[in-house]
N, C-alpha and C. Protein backbone atom coordinates (compact mmCIF):
# COMPACT_ATOMS: atom_id res chain seq x y z
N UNK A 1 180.74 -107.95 -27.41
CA UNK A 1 181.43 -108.82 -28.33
C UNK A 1 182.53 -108.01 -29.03
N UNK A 2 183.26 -108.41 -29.29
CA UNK A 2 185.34 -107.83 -29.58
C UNK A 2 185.14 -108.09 -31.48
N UNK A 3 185.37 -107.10 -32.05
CA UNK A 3 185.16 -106.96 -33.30
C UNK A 3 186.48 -108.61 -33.96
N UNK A 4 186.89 -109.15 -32.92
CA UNK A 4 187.46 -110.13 -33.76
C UNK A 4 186.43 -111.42 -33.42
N UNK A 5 185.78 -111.23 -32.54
CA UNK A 5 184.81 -112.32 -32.35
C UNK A 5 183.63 -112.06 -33.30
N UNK A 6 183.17 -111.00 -33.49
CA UNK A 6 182.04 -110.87 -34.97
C UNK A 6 182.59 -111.28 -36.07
N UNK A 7 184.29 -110.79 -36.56
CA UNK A 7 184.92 -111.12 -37.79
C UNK A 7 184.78 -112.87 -37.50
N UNK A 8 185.21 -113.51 -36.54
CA UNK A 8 185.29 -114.98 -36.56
C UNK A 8 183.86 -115.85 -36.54
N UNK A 9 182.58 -115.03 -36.42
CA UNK A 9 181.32 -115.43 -35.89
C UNK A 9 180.89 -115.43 -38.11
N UNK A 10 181.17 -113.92 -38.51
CA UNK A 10 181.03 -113.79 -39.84
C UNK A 10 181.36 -115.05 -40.80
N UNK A 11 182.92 -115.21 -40.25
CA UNK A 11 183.46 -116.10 -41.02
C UNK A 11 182.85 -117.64 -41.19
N UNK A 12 182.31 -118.17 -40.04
CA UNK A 12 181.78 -119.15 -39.92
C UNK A 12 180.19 -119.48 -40.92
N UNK A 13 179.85 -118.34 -40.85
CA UNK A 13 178.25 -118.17 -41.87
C UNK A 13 178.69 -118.54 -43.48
N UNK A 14 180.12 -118.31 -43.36
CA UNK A 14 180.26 -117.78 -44.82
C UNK A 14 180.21 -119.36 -45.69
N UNK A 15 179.91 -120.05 -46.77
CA UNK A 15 180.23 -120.75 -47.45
C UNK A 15 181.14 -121.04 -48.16
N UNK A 16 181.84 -122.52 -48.40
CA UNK A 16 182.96 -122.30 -49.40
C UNK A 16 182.40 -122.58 -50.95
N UNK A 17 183.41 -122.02 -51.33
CA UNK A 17 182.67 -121.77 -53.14
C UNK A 17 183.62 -123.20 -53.78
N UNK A 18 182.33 -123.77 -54.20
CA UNK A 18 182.70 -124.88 -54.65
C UNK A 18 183.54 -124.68 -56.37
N UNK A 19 184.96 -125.78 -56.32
CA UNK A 19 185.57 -125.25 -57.90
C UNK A 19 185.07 -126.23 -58.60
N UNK A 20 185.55 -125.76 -59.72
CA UNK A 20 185.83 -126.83 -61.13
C UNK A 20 185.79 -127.76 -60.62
N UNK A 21 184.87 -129.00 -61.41
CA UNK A 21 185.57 -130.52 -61.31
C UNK A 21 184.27 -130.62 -60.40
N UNK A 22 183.47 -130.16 -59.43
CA UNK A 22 182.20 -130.96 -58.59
C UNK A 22 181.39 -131.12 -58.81
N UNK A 23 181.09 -132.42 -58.99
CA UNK A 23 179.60 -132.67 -59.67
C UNK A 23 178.53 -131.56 -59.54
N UNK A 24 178.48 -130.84 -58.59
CA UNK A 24 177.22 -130.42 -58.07
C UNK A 24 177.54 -128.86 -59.33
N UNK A 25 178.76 -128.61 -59.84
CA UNK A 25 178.56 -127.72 -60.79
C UNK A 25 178.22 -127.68 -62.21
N UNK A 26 178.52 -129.18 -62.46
CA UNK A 26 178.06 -129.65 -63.83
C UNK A 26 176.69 -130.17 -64.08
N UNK A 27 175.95 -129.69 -63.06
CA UNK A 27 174.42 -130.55 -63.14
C UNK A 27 173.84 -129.36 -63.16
N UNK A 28 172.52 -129.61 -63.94
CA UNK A 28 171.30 -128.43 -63.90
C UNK A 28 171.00 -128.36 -62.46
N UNK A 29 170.01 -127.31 -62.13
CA UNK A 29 169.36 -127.02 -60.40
C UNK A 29 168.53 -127.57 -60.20
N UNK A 30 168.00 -127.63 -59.59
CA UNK A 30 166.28 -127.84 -58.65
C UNK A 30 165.31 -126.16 -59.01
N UNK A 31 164.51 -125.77 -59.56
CA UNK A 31 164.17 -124.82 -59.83
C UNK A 31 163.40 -124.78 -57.95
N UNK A 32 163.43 -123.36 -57.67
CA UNK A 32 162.88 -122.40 -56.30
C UNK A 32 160.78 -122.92 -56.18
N UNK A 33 160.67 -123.53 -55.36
CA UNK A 33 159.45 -123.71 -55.34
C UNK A 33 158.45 -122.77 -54.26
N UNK A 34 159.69 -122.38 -53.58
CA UNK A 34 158.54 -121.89 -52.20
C UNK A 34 160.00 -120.79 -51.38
N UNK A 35 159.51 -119.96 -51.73
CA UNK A 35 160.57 -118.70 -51.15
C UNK A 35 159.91 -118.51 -49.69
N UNK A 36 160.76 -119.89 -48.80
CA UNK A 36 160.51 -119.63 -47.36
C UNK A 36 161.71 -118.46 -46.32
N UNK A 37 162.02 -118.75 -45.31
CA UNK A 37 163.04 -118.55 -44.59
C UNK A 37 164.55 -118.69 -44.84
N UNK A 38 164.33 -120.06 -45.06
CA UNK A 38 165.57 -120.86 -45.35
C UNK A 38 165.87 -120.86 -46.85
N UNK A 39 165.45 -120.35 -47.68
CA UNK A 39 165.96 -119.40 -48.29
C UNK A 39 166.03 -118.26 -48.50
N UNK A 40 165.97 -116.99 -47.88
CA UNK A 40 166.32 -116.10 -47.43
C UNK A 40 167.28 -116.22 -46.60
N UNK A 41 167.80 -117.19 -45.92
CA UNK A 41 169.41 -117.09 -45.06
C UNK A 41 170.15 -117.75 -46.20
N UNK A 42 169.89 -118.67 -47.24
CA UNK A 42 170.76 -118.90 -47.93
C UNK A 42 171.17 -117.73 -48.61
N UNK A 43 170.27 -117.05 -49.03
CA UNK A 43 170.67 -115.72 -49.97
C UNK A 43 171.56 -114.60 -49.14
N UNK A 44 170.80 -114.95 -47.86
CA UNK A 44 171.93 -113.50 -46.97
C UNK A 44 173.46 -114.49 -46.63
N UNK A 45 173.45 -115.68 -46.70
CA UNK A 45 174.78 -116.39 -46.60
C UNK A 45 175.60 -115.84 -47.62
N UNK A 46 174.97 -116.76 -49.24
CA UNK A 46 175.39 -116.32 -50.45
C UNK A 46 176.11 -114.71 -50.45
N UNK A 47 175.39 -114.34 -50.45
CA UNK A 47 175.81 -112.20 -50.20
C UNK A 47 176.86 -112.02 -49.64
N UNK A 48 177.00 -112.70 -48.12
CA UNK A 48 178.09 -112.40 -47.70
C UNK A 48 179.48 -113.15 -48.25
N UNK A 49 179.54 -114.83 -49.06
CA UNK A 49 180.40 -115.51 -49.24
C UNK A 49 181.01 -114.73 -50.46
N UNK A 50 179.71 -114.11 -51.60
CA UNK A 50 180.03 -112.97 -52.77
C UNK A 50 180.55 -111.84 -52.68
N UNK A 51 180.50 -111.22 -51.56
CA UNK A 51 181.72 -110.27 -50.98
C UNK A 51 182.73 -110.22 -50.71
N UNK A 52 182.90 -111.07 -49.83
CA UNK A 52 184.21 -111.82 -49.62
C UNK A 52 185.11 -112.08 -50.58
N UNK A 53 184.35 -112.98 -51.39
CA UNK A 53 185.05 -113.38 -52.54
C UNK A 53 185.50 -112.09 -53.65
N UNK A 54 184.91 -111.07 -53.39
CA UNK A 54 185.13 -110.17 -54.40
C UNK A 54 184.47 -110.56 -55.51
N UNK A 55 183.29 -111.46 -55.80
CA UNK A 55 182.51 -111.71 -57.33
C UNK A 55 181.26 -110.87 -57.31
N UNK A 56 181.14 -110.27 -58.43
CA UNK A 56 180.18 -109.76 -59.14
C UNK A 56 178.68 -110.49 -58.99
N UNK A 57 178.47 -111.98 -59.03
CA UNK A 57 177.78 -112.85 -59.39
C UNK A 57 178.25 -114.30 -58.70
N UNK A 58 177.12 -114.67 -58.40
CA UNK A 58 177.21 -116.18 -57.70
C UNK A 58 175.72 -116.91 -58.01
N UNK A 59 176.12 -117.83 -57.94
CA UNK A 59 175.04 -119.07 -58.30
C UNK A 59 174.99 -120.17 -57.65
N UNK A 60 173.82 -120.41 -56.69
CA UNK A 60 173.50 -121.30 -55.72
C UNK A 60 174.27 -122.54 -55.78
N UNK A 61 174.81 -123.15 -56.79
CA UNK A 61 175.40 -124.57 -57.32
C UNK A 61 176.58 -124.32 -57.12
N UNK A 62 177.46 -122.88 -56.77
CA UNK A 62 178.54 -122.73 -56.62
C UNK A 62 178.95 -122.54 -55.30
N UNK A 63 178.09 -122.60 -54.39
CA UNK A 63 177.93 -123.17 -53.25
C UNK A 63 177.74 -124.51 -52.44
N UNK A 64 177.21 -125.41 -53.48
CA UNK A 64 177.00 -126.71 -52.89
C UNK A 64 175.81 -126.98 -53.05
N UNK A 65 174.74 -126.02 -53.34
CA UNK A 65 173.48 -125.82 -53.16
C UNK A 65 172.57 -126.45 -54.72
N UNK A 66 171.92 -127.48 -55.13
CA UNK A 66 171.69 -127.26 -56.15
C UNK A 66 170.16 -126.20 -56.75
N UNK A 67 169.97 -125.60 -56.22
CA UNK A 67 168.75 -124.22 -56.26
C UNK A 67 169.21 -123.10 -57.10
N UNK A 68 167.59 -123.09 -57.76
CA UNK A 68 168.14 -122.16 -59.03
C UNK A 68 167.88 -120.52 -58.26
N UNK A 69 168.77 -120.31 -57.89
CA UNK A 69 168.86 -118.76 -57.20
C UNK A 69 170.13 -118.41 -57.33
N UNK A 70 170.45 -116.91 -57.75
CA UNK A 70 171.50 -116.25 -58.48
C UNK A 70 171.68 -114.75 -58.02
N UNK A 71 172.76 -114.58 -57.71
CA UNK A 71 172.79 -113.06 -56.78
C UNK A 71 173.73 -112.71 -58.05
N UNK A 72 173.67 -111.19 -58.10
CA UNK A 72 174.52 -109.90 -58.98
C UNK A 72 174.54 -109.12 -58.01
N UNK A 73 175.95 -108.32 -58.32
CA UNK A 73 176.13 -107.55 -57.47
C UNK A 73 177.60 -106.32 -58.52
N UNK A 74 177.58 -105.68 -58.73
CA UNK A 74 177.88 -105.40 -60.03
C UNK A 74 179.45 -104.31 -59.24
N UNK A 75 178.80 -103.92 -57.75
CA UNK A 75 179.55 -103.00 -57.11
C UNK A 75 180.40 -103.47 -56.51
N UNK A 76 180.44 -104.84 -55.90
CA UNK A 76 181.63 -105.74 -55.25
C UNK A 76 181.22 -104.89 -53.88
N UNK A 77 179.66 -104.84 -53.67
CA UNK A 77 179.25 -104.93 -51.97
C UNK A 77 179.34 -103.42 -51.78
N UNK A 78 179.62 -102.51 -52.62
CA UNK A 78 180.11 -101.44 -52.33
C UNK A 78 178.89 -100.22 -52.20
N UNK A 79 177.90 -100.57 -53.20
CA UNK A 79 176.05 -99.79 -53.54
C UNK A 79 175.39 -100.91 -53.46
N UNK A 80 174.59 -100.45 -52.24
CA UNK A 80 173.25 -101.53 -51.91
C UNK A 80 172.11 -101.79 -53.30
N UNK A 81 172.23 -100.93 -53.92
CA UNK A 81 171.17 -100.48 -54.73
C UNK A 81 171.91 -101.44 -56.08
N UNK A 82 173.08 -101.38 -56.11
CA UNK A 82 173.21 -102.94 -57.57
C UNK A 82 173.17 -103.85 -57.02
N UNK A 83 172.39 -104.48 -55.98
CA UNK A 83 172.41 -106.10 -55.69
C UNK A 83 170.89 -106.36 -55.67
N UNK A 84 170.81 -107.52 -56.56
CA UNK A 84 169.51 -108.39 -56.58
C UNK A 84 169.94 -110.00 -56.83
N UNK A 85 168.46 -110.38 -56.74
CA UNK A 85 168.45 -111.71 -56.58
C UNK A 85 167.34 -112.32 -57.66
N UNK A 86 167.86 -113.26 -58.72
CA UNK A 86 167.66 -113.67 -59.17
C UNK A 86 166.64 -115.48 -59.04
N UNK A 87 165.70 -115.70 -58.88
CA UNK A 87 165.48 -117.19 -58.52
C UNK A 87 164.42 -117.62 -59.65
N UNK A 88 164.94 -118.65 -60.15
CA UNK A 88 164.69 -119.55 -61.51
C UNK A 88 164.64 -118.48 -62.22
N UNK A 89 165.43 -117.91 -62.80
CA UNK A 89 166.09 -117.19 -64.11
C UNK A 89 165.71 -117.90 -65.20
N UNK A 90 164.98 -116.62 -66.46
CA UNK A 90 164.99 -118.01 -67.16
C UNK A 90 165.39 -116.61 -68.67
N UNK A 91 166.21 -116.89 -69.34
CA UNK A 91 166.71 -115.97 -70.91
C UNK A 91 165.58 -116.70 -71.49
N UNK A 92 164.88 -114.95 -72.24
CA UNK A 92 163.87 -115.34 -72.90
C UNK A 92 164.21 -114.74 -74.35
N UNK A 93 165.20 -114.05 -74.21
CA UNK A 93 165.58 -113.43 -75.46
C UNK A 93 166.95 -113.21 -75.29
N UNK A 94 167.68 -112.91 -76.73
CA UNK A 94 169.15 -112.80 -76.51
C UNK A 94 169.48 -111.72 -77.81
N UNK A 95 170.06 -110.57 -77.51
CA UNK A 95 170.42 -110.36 -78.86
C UNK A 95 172.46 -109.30 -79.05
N UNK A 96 172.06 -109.47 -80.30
CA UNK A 96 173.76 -109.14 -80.59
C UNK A 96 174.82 -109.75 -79.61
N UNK A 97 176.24 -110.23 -79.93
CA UNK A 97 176.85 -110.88 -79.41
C UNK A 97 178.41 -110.05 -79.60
N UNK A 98 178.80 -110.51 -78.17
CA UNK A 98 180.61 -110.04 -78.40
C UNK A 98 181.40 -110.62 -77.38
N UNK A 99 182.36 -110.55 -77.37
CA UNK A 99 183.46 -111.91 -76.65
C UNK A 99 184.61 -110.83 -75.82
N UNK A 100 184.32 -111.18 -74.58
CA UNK A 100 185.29 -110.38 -73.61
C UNK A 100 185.49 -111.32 -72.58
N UNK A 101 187.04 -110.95 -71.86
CA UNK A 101 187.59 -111.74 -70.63
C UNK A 101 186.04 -111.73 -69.03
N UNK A 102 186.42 -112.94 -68.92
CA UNK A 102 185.57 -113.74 -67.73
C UNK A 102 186.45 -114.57 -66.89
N UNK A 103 186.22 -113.96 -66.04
CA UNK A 103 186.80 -115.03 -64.58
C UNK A 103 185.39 -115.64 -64.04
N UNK A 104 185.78 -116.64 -63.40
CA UNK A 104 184.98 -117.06 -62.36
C UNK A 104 185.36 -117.55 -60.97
N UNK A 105 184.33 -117.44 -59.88
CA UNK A 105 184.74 -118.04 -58.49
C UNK A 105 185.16 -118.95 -58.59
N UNK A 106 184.69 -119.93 -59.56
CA UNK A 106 184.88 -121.23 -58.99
C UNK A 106 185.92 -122.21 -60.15
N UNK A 107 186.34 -121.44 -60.71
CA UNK A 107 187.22 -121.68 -62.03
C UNK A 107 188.57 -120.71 -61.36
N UNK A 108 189.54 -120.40 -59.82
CA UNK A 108 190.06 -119.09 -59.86
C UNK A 108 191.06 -119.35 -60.54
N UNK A 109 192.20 -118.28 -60.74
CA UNK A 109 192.90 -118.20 -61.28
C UNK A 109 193.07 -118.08 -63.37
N UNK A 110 191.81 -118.22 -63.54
CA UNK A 110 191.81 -118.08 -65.19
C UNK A 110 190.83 -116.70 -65.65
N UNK A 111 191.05 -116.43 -66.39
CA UNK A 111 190.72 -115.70 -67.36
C UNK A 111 190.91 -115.77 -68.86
N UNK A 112 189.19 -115.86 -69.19
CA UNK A 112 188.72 -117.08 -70.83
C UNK A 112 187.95 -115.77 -71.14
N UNK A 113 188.43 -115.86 -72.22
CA UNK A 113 187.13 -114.65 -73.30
C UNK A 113 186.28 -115.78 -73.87
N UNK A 114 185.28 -115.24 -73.89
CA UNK A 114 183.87 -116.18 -73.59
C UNK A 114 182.67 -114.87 -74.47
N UNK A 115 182.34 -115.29 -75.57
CA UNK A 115 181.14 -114.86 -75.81
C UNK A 115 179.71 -114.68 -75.63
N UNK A 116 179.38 -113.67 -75.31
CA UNK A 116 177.89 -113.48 -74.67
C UNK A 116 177.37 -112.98 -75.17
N UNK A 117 175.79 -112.62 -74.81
CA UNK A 117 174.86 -111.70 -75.64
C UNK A 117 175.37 -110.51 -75.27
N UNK A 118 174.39 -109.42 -75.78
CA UNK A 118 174.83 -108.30 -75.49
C UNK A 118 173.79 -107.74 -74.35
N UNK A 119 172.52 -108.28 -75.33
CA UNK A 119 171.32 -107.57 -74.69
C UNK A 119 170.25 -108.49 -74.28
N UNK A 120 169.57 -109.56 -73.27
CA UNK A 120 168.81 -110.15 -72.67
C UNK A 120 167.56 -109.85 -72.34
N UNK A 121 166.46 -110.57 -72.36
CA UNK A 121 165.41 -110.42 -71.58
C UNK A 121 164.83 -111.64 -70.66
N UNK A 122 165.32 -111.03 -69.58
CA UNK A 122 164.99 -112.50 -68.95
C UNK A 122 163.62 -112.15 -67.61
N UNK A 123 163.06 -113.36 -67.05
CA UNK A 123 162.37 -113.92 -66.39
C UNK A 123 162.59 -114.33 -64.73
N UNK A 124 161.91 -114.13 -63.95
CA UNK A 124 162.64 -114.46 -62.52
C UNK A 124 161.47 -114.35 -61.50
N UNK A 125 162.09 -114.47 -60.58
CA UNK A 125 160.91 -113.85 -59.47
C UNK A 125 162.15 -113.68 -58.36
N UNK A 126 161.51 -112.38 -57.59
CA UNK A 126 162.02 -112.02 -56.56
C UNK A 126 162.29 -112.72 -55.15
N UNK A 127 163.39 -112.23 -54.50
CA UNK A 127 163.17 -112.70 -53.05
C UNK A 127 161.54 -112.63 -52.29
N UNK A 128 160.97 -111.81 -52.63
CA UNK A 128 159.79 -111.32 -51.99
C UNK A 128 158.52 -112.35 -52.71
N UNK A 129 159.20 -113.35 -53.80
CA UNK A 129 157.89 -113.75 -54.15
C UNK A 129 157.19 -113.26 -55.50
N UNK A 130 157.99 -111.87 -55.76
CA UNK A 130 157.35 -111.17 -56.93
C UNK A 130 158.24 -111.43 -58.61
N UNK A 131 156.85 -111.29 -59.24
CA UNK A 131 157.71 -111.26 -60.89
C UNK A 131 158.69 -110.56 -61.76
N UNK A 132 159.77 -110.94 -61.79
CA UNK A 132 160.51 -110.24 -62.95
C UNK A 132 160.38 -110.46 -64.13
N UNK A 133 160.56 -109.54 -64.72
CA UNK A 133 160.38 -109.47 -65.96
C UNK A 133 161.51 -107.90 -66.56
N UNK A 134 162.89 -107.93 -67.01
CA UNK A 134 163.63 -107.31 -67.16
C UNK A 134 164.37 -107.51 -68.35
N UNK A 135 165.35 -106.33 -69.38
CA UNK A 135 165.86 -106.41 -70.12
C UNK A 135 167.26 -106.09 -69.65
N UNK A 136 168.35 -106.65 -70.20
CA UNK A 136 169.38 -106.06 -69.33
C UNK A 136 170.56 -105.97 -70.11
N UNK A 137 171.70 -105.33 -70.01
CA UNK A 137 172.42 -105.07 -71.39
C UNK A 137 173.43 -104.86 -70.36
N UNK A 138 174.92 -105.27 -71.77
CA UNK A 138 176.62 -105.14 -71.48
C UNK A 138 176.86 -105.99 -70.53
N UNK A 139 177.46 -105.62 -69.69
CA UNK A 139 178.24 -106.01 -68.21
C UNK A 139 177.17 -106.73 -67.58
N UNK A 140 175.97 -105.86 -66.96
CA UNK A 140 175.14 -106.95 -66.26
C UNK A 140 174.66 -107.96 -67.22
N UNK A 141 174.26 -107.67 -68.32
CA UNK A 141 174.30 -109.04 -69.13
C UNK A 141 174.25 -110.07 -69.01
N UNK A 142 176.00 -109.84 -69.19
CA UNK A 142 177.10 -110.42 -69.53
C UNK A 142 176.90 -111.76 -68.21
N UNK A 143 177.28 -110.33 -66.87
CA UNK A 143 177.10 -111.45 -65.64
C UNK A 143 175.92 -112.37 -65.09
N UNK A 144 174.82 -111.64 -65.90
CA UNK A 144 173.55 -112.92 -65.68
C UNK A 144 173.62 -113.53 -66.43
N UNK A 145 174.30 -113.98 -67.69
CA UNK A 145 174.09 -114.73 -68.57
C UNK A 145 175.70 -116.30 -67.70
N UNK A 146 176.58 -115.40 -67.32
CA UNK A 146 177.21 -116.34 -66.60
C UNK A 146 176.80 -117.29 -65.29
N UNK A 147 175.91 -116.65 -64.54
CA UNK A 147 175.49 -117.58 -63.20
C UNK A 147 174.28 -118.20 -64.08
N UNK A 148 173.43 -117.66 -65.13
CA UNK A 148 171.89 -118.44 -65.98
C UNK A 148 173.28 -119.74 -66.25
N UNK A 149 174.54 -119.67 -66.33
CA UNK A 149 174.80 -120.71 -67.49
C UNK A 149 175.16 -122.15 -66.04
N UNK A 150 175.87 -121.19 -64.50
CA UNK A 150 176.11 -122.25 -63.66
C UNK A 150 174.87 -122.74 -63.42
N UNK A 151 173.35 -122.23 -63.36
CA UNK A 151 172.25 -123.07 -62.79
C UNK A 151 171.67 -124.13 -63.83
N UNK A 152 172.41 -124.06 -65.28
CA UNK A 152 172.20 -125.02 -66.50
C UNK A 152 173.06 -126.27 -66.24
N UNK A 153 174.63 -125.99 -65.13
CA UNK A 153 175.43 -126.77 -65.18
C UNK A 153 176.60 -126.57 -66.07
N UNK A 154 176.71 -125.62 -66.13
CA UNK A 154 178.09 -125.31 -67.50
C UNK A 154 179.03 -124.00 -66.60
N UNK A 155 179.96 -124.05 -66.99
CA UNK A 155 181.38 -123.17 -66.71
C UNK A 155 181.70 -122.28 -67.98
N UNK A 156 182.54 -121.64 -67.74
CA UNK A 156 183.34 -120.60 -68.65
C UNK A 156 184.13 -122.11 -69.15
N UNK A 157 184.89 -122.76 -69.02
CA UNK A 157 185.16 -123.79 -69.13
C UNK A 157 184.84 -124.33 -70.49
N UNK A 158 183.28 -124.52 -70.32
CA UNK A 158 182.51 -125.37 -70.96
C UNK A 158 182.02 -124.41 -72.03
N UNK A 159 182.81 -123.13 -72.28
CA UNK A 159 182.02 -122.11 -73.07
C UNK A 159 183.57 -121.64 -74.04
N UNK A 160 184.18 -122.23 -73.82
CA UNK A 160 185.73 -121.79 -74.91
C UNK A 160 185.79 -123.38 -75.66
N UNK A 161 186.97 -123.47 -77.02
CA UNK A 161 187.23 -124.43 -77.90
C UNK A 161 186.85 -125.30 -77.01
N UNK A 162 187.00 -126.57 -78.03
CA UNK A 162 187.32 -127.97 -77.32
C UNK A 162 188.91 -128.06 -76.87
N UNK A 163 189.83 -127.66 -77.86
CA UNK A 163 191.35 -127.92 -77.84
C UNK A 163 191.33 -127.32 -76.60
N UNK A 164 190.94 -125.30 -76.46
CA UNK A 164 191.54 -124.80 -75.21
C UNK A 164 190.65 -125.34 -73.91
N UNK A 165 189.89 -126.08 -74.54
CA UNK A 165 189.08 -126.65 -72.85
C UNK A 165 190.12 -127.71 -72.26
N UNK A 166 189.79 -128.81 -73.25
CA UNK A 166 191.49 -129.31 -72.78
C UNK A 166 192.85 -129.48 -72.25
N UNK A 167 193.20 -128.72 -72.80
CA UNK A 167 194.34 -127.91 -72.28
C UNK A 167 193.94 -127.50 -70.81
N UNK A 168 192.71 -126.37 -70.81
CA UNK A 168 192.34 -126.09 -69.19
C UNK A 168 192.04 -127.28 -68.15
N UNK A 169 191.70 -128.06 -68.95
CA UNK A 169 191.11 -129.70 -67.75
C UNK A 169 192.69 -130.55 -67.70
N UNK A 170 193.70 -130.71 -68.33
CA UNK A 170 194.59 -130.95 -68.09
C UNK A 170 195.39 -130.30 -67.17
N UNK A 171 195.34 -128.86 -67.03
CA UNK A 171 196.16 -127.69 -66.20
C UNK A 171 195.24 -127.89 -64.53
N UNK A 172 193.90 -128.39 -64.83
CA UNK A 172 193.31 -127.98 -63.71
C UNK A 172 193.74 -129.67 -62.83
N UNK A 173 193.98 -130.46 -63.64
CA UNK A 173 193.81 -131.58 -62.94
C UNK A 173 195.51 -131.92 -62.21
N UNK A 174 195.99 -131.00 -62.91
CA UNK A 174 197.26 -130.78 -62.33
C UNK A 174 197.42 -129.97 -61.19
N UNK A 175 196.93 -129.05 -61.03
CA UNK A 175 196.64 -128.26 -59.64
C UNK A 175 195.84 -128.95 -58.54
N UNK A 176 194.94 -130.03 -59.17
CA UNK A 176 194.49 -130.88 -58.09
C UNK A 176 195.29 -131.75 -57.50
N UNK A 177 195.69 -132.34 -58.57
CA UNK A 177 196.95 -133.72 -58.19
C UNK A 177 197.92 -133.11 -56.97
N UNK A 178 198.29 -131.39 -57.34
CA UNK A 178 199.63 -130.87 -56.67
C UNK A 178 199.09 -130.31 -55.34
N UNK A 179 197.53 -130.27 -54.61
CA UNK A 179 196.82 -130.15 -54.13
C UNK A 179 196.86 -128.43 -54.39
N UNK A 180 196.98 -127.88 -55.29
CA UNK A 180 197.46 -126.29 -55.55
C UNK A 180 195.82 -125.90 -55.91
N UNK A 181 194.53 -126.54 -55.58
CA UNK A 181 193.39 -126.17 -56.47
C UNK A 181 192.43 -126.16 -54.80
C-alpha cells in the first residue's frame, strides 16, 4: 500500500467536527453505559480527528456523537503519555477562578476569554472500565472543564456576556448565510 493510499484510507476514518449552531452541540449527552468495542473505535476515531484538527480536547457531541466521552491531549499528538480519556466526567469540586483566551473546534476562528476554575476534582472512568478519581489544575483544567461544559451542551459561546454572545451569533450566522462557516 503507497503512503498516499494510507493518507487517503486515514482520512476517511476521520470525523467531521461538528460547529456552532447543531443541535447535537447544545444538548446534554447520553452518559457511557457499557465500554464495548464500538466505543473504543470511536475513541481511536476521535484521537485521530483531534490531531488533525490540532485540539487539545474533544468531546464526543462535537462529533455528532451524543456520548459522554472526552479525550485531552495537552501535546497536540506529540507525547503519548498526555492523552487520556475521559467517559461520564463528572466536576466534583472547583476551586479559585481566572479568565484566559479559549478557542474551540467547533466555534473556529474565535478566540473568547472565558473564565474557569483553576483547580478541579473530577470523576470518570477509564477506557478500560476503571475509576477515576483525579485533581487537576491550570491548563489541563482549564481544558477539561471545556469538553465537561460540551457534554452539558454549552460552548465558549454560551460562557461570555449576553451583549458579546450576540454579537458572536449574529457574526456566526453571517458566515453561514455566506456559506464561509
Amino acid at each position: 500500500m503507497t503512503l498516499k493510499n494510507i493518507i487517503v484510507q486515514m482520512e476517511q476514518t476521520l470525523y467531521e467536527i461538528i460547529k456552532y449552531g447543531e443541535t447535537v452541540l447544545h444538548q446534554p449527552v447520553e452518559p457511557v453505559h457499557q465500554i464495548d468495542q464500538s466505543i473504543i473505535d470511536i475513541i481511536y476515531r476521535m484521537k485521530a480527528t483531534m490531531i488533525k484538527a490540532m485540539g487539545v480536547g474533544l468531546a464526543a457531541n462535537q462529533v455528532g456523537l451524543p456520548l459522554s466521552v472526552a479525550l485531552i491531549d495537552t501535546s497536540l499528538g506529540e507525547d503519548e503519555k498526555e492523552f487520556f480519556v475521559l467517559i461520564n466526567p463528572i466536576i466534583k469540586e472547583s476551586h479559585g477562578s481566572e479568565i484566559d483566551e479559549e478557542g474551540c473546534l467547533s466555534v473556529p476562528g474565535y478566540s473568547l476569554k472565558i473564565p474557569r476554575n483553576i483547580s478541579i476534582f473530577v470523576t470518570a472512568i477509564d477506557p478500560q472500565g476503571h475509576p477515576v478519581e483525579r485533581e487537576y489544575n491550570g491548563f489541563l483544567a482549564r481544558v477539561i472543564q471545556h469538553e465537561v461544559d460540551h457534554l452539558s451542551g454549552r460552548t465558549i459561546v454560551d460562557r461570555v456576556s449576553p451583549l458579546k454572545r450576540r454579537v458572536l451569533k449574529r457574526e456566526i450566522e453571517k458566515r453561514i448565510n455566506n456559506d464561509e462557516w
